[in-house]
Protein backbone atom coordinates (compact mmCIF):
# COMPACT_ATOMS: atom_id res chain seq x y z
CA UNK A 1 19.72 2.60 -14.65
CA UNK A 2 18.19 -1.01 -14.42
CA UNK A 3 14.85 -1.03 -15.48
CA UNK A 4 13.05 -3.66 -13.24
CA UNK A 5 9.91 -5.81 -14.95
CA UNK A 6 6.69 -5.25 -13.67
CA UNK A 7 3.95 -7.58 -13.92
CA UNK A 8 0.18 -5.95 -12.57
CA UNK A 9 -2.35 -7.88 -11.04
CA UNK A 10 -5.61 -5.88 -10.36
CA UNK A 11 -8.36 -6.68 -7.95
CA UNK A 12 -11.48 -5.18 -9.24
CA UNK A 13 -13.27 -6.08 -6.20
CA UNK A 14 -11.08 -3.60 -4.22
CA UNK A 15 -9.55 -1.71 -7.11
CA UNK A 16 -6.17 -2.27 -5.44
CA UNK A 17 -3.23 -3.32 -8.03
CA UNK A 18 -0.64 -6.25 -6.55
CA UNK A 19 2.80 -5.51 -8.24
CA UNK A 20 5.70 -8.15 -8.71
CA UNK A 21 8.68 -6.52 -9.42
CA UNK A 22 11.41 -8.64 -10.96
CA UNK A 23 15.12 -8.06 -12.15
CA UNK A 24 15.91 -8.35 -15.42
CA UNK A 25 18.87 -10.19 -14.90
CA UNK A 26 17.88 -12.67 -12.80
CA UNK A 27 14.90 -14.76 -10.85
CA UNK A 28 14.66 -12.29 -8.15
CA UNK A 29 11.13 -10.47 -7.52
CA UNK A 30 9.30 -8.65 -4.66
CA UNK A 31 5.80 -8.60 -4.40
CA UNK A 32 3.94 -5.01 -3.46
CA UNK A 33 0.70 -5.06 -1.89
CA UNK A 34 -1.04 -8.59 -1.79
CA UNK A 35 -4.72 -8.79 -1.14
CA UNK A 36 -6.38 -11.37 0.48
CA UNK A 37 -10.24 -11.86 -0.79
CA UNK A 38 -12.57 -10.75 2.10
CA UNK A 39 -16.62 -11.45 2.01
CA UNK A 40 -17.51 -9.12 4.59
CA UNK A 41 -21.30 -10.66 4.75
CA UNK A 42 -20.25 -13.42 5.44
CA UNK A 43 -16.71 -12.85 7.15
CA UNK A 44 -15.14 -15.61 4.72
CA UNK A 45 -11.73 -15.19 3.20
CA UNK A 46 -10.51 -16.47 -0.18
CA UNK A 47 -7.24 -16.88 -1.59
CA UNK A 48 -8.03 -16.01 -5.37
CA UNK A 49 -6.33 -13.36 -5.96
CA UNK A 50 -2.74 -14.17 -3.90
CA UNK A 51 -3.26 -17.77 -5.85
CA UNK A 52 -2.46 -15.50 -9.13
CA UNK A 53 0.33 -14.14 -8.09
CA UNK A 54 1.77 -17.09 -6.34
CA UNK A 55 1.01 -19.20 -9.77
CA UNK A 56 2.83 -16.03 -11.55
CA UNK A 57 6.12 -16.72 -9.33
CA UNK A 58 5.86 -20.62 -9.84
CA UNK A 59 5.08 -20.49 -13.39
CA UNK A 60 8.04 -17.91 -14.09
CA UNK A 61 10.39 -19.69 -11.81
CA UNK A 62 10.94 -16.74 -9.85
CA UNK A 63 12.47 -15.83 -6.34
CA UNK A 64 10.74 -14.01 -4.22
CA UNK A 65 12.89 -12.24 -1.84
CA UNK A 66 10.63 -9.31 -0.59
CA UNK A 67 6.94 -8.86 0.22
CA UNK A 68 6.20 -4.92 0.58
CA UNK A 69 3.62 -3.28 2.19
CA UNK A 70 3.31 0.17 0.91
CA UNK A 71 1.50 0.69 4.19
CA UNK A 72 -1.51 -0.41 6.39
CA UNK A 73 -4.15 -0.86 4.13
CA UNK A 74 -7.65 0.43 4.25
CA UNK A 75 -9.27 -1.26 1.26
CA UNK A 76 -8.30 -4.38 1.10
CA UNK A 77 -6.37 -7.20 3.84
CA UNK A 78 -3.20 -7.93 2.78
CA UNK A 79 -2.13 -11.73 2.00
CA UNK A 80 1.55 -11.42 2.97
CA UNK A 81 1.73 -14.29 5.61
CA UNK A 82 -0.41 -16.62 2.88
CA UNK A 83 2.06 -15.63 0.35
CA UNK A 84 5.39 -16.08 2.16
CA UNK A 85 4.62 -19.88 3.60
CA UNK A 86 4.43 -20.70 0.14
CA UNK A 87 6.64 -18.95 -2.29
CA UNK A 88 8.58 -17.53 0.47
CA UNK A 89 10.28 -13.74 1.29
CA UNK A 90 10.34 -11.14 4.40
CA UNK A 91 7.27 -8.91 4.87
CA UNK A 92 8.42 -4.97 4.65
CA UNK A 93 6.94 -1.78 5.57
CA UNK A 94 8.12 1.27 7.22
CA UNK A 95 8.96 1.98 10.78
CA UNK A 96 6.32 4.09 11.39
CA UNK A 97 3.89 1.04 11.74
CA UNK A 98 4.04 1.48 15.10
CA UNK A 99 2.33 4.51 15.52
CA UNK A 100 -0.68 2.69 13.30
CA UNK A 101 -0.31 0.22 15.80
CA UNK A 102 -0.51 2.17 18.96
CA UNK A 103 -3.23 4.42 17.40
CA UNK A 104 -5.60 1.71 16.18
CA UNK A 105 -4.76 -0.35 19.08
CA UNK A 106 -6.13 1.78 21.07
CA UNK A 107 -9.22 2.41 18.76
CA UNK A 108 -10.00 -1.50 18.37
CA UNK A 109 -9.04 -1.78 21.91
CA UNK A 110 -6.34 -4.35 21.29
CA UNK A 111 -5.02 -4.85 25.16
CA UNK A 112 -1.69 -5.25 26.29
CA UNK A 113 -1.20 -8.27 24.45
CA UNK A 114 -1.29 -7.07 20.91
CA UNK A 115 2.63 -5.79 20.43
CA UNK A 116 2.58 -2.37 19.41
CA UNK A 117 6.51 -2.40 17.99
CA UNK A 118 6.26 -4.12 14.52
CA UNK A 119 7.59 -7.50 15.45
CA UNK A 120 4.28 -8.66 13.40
CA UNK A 121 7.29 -7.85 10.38
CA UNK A 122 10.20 -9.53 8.92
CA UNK A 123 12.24 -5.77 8.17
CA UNK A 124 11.24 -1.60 9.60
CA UNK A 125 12.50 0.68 6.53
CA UNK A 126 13.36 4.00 7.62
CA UNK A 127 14.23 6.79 4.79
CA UNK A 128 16.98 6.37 2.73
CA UNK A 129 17.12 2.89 3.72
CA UNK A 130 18.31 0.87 0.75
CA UNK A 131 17.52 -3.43 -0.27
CA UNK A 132 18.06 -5.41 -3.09
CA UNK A 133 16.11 -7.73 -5.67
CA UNK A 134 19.12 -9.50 -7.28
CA UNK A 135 20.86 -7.32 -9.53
CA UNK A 136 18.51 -4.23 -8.50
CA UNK A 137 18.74 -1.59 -5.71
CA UNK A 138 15.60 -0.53 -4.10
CA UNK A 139 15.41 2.81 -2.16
CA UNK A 140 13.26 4.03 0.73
CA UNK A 141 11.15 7.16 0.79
CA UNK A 142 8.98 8.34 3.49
CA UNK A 143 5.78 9.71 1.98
CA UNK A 144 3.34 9.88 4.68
CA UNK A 145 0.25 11.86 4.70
CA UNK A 146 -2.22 9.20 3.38
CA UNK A 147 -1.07 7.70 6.70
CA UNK A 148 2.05 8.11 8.78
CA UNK A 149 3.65 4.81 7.45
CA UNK A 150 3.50 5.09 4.25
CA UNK A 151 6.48 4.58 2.06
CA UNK A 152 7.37 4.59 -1.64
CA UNK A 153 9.77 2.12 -2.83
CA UNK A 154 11.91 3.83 -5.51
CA UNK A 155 13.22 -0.18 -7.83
CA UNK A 156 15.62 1.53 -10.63
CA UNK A 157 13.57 3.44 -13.05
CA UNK A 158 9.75 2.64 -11.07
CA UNK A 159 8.19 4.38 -8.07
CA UNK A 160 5.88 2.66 -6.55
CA UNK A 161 3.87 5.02 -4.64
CA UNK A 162 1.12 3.33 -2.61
CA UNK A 163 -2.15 5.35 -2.04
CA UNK A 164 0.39 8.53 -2.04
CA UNK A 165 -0.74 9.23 -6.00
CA UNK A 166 -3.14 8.03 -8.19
CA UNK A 167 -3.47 8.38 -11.94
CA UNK A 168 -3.29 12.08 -12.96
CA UNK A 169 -7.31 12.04 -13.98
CA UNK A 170 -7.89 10.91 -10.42
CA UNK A 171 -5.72 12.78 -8.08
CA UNK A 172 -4.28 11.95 -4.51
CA UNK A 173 -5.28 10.03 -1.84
CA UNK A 174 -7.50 10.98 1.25
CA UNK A 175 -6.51 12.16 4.78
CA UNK A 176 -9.00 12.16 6.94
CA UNK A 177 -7.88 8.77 8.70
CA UNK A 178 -5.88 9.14 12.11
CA UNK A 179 -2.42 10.19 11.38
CA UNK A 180 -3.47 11.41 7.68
CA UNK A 181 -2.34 14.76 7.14
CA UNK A 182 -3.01 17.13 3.58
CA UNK A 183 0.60 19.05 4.59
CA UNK A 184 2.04 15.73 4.98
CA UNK A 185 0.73 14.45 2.04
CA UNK A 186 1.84 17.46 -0.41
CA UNK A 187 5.47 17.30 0.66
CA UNK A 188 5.40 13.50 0.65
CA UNK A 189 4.28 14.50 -3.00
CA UNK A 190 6.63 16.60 -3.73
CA UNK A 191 9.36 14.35 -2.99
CA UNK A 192 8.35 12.10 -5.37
CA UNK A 193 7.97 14.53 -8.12
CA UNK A 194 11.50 15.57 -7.72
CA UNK A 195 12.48 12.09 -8.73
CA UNK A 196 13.51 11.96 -13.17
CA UNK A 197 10.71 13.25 -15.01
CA UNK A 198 10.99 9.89 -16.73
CA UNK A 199 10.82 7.63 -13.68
CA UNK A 200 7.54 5.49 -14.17
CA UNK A 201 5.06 5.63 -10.94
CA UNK A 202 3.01 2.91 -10.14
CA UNK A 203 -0.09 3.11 -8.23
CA UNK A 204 -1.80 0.78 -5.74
CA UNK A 205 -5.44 1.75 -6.92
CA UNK A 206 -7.42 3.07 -9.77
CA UNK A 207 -10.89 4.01 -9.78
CA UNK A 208 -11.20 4.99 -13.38
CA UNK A 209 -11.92 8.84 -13.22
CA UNK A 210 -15.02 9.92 -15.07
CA UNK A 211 -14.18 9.65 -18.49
CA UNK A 212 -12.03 6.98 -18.97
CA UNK A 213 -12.83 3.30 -19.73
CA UNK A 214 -10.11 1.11 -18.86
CA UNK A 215 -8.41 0.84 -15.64
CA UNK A 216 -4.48 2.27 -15.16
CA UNK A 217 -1.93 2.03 -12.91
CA UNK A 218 1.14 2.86 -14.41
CA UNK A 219 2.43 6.79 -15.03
CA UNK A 220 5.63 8.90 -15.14
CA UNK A 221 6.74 11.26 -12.69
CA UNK A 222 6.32 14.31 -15.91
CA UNK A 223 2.96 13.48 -15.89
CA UNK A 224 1.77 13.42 -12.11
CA UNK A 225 3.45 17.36 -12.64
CA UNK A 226 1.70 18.55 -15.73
CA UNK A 227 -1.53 16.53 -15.41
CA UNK A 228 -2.82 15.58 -11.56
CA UNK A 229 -5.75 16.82 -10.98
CA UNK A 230 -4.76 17.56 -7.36
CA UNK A 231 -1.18 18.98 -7.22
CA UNK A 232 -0.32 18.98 -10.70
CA UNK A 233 0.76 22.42 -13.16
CA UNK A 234 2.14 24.34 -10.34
CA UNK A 235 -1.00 24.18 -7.10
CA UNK A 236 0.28 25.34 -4.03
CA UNK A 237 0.37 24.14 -0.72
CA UNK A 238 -2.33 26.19 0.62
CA UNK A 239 -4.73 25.00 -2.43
CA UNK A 240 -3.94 21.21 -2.01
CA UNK A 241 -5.07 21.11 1.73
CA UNK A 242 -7.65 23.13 1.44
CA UNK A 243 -9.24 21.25 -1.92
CA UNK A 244 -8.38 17.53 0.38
CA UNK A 245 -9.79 18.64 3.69
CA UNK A 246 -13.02 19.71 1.95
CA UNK A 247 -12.96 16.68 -0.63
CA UNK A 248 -12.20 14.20 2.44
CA UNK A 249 -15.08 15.56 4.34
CA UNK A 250 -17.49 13.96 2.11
CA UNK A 251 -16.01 11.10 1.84
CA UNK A 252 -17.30 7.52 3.66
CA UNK A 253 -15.27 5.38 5.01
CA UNK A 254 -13.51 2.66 2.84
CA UNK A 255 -15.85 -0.63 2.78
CA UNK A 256 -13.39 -2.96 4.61
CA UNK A 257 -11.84 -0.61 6.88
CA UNK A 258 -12.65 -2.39 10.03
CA UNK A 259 -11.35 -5.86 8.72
CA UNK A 260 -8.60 -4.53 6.99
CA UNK A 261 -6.78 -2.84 9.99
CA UNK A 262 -6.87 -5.04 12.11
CA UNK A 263 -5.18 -7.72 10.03
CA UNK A 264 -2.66 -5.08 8.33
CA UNK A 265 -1.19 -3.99 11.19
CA UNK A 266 -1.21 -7.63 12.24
CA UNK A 267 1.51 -8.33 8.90
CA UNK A 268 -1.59 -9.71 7.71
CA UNK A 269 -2.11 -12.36 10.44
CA UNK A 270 -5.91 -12.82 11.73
CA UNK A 271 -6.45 -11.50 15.67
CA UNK A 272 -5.30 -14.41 17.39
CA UNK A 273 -8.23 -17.12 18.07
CA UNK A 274 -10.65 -16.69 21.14
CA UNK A 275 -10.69 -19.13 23.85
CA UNK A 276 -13.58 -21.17 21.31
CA UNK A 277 -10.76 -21.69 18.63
CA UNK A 278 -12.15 -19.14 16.31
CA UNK A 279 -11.53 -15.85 14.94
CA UNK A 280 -12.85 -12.56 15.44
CA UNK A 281 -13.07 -9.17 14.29
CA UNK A 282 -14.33 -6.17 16.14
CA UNK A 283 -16.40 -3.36 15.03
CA UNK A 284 -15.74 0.05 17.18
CA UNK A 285 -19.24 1.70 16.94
CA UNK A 286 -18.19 4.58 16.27
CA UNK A 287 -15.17 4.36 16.66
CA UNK A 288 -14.08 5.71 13.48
């Protein structure tokens, strides 16, 4: 099995980690989860952090021919439009973006004229769906439960699993947003742990559990099963939902939730300008 190169870029602001994923035997890449700086105080953007990876793909003469979403983003915007005018690739995620669409359409009160079918995106991945970086086949799971887009995208011997996992010290993501679901999320789970004990997982965030020093994002699929916190050494079903559903529950609400909707299931495009020429963002009191 081809054992792609992967190159992390973390954003501590955030704690998200932007992967690019290159083949060995070639200059082919794919970038997973971009994030687009985001003052909320002051509503600015910045570029800082896509300007890393884009100077990555430049430096490395590399080809980008993919730009994954993992899925709509709470945390952080995504800077897949920024990056593809300039380095180039198609923006992916999975089909079930429309059902984040029509669901936080509604809550954002989009109108008619905000397209509810993911045109926003260059390519829809269903399960089992299959692409290619070069030399390297990429595979499509559907792991929702986090939300009900999310995918992991299974590059020869690397997982990368979105918000799905974390690092075994920290556990699994939450599912309290609309769509989440704790079932959903333990199969979704258990779908990826039925991948080689020796496939390496990489996750999009890392909050450094209590304990631990440094920041991680990188695992193996034998140690999400012996070691995570949440679903790891054998827990049952029953046990995971009812340890998330009481864990969500006193959770808040991610810090750039509002923004970051609205612009990820937008393919990372702003709401289109106002009759002044600017931009705006809604906040749903509550809404959420």
């Amino acid at each position: 099995m081809l054992k792609p190169d992967v190159t992390a870029f973390f954003d501590e602001a955030t704690y998200t980690v932007t992967f690019v994923v290159r083949d060995p035997r070639s200059d082919a890449c794919a970038i997973v989860d971009s994030v687009l700086d985001f003052d909320y105080a002051s509503g600015r953007t910045d570029t800082r952090s896509a300007d890393r990876v884009i100077a990555h793909v430049r430096d490395n003469d590399l080809r980008v021919e993919w730009i994954l979403e993992t899925h709509v983003h709470a945390a952080h915007l995504s800077a897949a439009p920024y990056i593809q005018q300039r380095v180039g690739g198609k923006i992916g995620i999975g089909d079930r973006i429309m059902v984040v669409q029509d669901t936080f359409g509604k809550i954002f009160n989009e109108g008619t004229e905000f397209q509810r079918d993911g045109s926003q995106f260059d390519q829809l991945f269903q399960e089992g769906d299959t692409f290619e970086i070069g030399a390297l086949k990429g595979c499509v799971l559907h792991t929702p439960g986090h939300t009900p887009a999310c995918l992991t995208y299974v590059v020869g011997d690397a997982a990368f699993v979105g918000d799905t996992l974390f690092m075994p010290d920290f556990g699994t993501a939450r599912c309290d947003f609309p769509g989440g679901s704790a079932e959903a999320l333990y199969n979704s789970i258990q779908k990826i742990l039925t991948l080689p004990d020796e496939t390496r997982i990489f996750v999009a965030h890392d909050y450094k559990a209590p304990g631990r020093d440094e920041y991680a994002w990188e695992t193996t699929v034998a140690e999400e099963k012996a070691r995570n916190i949440h679903v790891g050494a054998g827990r049952t079903k029953d046990e995971f939902v009812q340890m998330r559903t009481e864990r969500d529950a006193t959770l808040a609400m991610p810090r750039l939730i509002i923004p970051s909707l609205q612009v990820n299931m937008r393919a990372g495009q702003m709401p289109p300008a106002d009759e002044d020429g600017k931009t705006y963002l809604k906040v749903p009191v509550n809404g959420l």
